[in-house]
C-alpha atoms as a PDB file:
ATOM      1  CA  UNK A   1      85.968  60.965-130.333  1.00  0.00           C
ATOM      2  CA  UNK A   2      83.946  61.972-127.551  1.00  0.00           C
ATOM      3  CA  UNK A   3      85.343  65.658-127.521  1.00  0.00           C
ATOM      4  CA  UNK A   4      85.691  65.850-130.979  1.00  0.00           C
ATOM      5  CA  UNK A   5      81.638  65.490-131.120  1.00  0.00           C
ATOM      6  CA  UNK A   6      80.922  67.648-128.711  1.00  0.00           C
ATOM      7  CA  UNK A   7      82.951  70.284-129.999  1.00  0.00           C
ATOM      8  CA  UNK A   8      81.451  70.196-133.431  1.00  0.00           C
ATOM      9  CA  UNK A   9      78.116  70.212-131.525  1.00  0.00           C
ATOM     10  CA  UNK A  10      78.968  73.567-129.901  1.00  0.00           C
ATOM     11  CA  UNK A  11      80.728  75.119-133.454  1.00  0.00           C
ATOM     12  CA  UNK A  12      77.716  74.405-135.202  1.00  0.00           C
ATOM     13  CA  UNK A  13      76.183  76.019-132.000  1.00  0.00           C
ATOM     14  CA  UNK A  14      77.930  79.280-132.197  1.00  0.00           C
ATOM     15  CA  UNK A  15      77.450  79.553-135.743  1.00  0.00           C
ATOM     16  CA  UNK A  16      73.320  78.719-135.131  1.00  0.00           C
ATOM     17  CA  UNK A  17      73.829  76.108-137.585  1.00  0.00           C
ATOM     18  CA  UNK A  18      70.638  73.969-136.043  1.00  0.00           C
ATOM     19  CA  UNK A  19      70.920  71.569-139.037  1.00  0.00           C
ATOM     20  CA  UNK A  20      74.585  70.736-138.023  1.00  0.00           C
ATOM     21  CA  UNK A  21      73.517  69.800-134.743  1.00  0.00           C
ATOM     22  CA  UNK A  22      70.991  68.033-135.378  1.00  0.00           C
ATOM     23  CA  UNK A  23      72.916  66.031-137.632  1.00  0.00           C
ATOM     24  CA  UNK A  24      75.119  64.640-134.365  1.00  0.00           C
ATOM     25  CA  UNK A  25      72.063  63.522-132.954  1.00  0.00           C
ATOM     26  CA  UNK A  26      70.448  60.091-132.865  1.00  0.00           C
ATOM     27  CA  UNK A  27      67.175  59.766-133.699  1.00  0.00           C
ATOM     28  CA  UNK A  28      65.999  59.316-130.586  1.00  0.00           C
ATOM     29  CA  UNK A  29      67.935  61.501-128.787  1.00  0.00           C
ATOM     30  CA  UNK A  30      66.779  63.026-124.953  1.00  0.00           C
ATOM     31  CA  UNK A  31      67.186  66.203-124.073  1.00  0.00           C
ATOM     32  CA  UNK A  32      66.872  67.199-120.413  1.00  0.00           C
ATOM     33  CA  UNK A  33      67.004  71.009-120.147  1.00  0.00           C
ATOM     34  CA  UNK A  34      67.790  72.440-117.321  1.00  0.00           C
ATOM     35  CA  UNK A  35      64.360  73.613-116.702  1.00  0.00           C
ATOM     36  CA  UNK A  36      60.967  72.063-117.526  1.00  0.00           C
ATOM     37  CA  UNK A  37      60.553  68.341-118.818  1.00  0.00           C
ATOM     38  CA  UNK A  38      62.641  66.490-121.079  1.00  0.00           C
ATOM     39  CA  UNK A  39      61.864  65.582-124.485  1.00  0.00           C
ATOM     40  CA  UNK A  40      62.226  62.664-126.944  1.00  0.00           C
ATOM     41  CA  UNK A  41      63.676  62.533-131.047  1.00  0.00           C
ATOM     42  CA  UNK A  42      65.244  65.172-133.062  1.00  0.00           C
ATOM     43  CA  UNK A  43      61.515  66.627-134.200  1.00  0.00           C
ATOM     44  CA  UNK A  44      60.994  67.440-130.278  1.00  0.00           C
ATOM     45  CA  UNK A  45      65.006  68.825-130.149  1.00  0.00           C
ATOM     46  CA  UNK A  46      64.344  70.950-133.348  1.00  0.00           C
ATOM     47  CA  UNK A  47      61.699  72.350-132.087  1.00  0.00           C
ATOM     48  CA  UNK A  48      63.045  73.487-128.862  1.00  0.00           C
ATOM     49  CA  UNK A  49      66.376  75.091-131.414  1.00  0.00           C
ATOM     50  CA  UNK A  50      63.458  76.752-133.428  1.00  0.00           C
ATOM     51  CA  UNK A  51      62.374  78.118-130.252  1.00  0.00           C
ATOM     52  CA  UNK A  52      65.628  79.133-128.542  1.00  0.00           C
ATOM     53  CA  UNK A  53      67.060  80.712-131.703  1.00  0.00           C
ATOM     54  CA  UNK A  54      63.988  83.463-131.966  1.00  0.00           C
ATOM     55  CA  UNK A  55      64.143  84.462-127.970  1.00  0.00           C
ATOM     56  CA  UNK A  56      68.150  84.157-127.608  1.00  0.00           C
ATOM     57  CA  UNK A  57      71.549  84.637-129.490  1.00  0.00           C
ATOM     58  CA  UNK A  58      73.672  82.850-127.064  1.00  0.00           C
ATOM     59  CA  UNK A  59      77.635  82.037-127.374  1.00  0.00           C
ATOM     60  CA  UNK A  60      79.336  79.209-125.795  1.00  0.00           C
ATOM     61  CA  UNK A  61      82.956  80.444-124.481  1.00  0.00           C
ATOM     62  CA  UNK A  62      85.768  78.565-123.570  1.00  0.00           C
ATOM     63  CA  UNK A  63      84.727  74.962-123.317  1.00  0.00           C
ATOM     64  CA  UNK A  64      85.831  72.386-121.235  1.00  0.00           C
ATOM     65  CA  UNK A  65      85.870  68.572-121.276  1.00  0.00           C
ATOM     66  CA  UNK A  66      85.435  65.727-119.720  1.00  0.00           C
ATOM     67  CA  UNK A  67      84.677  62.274-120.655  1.00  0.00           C
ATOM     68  CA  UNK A  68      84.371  58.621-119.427  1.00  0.00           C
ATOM     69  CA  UNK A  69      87.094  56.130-120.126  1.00  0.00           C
ATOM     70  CA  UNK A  70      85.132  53.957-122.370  1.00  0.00           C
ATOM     71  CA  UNK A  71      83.933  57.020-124.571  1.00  0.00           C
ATOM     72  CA  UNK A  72      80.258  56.368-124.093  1.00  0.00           C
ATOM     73  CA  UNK A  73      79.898  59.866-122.115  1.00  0.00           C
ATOM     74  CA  UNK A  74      80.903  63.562-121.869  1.00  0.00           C
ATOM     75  CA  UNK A  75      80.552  66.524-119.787  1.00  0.00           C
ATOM     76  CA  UNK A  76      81.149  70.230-120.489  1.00  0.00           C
ATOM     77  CA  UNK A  77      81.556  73.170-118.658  1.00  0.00           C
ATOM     78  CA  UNK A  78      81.215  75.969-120.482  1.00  0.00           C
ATOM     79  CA  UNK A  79      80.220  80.568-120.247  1.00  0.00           C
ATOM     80  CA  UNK A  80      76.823  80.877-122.331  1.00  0.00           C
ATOM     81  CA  UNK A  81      77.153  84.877-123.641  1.00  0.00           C
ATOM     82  CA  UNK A  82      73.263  85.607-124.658  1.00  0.00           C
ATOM     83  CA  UNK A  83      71.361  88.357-125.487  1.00  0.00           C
ATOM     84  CA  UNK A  84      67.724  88.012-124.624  1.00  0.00           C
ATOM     85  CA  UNK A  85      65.611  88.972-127.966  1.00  0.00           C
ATOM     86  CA  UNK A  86      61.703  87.951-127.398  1.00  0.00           C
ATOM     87  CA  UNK A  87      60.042  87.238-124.816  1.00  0.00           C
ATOM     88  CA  UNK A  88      59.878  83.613-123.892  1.00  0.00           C
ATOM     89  CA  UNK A  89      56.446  82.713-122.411  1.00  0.00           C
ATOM     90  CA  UNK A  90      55.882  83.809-119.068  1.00  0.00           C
ATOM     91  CA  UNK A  91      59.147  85.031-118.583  1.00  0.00           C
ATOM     92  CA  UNK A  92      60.350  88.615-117.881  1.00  0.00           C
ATOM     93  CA  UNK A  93      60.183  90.518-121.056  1.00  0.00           C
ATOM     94  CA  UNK A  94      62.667  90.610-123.688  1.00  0.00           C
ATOM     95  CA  UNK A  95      64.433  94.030-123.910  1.00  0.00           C
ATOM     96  CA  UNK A  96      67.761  92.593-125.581  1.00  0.00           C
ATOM     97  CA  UNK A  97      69.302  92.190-122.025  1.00  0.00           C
ATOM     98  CA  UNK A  98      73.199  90.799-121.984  1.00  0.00           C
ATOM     99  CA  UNK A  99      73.507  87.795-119.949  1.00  0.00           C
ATOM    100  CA  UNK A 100      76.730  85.576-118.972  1.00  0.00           C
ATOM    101  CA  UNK A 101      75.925  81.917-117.313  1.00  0.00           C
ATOM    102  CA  UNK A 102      77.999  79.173-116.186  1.00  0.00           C
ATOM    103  CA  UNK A 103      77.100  75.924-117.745  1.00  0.00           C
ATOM    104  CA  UNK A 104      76.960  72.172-117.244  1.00  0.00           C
ATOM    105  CA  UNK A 105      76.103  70.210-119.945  1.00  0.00           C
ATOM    106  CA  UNK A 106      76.152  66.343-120.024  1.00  0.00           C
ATOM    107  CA  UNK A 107      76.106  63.866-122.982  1.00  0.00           C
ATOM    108  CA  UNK A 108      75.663  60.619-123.909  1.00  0.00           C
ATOM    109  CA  UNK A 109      77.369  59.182-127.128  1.00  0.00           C
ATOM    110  CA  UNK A 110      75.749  55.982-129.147  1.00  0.00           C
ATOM    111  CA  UNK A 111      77.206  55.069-131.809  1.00  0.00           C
ATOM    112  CA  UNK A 112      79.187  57.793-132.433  1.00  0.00           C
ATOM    113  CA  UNK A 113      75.819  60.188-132.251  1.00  0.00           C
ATOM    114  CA  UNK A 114      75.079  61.872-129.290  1.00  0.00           C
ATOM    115  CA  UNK A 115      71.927  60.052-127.816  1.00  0.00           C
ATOM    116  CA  UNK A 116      71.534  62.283-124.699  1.00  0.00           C
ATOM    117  CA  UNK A 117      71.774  65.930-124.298  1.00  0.00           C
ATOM    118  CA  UNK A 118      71.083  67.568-120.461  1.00  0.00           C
ATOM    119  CA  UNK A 119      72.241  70.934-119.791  1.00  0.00           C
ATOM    120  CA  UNK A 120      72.379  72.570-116.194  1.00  0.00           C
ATOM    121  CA  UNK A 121      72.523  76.703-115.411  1.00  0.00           C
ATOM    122  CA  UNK A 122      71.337  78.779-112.211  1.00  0.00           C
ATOM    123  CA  UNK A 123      67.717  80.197-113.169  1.00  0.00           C
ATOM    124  CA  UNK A 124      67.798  82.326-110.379  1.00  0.00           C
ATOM    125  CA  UNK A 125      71.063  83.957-111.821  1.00  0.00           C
ATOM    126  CA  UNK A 126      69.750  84.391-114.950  1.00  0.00           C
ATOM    127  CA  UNK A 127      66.632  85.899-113.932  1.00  0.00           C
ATOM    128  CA  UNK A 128      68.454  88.306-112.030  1.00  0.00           C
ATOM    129  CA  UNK A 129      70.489  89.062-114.474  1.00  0.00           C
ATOM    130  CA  UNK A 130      67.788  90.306-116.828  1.00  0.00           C
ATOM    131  CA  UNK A 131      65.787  92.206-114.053  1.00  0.00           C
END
């Protein structure tokens, strides 16, 4: 169950169905991002979609899973394709650079909803990347 959640999360991701993921969320879910501070309930999370879907078009490639004996947790490893749009605060401009990331993403599952959401990627590469 735990992989078959995950995965829909990250089909519904590549298709930037936001809805769909949101859907797999509890109500309450956290989501840590990899940087800045976390944030609480799907309002917060579709927010932060709203967000990442007008500065990015991002892709996840070639997933892979793990997950903890009793179900409860996952992990993914994952390449994130993007294209930087718009520029995102006080980041470097947007000029529609091409960027490829290596990803860790970590999950919690209640109930079968995912109830935690943390995702992990070099900053420093990415930034570099877009210079």
């Amino acid at each position: 169950m735990p992989v078959e959640l995950v995965s829909m999360y990250y089909d519904a991701f590549n298709l930037g169905d936001s809805n769909a993921m949101l859907d797999l969320l509890t109500d309450g879910v956290l989501h840590e991002p990899s940087q800045g501070a976390g944030r609480i309930g799907k309002a917060a999370f579709a927010e932060f979609l709203d967000h990442m879907n007008r500065c990015y078009r991002e892709e996840v490639i070639d997933p892979v899973f793990l997950t903890s004996a009793d179900g409860t947790r996952c992990a993914a490893e994952f390449w994130l394709n993007g294209t930087y749009l718009h520029t995102d605060g006080h980041l470097p401009a947007a000029r529609g650079q091409a960027y490829r990331l290596r990803v860790g993403a970590f999950f919690e599952i209640v109930d079968g909803r995912l109830s935690r959401v943390s995702n992990h990627y070099n900053l420093a590469d990415w930034l570099a990347q877009i210079a």
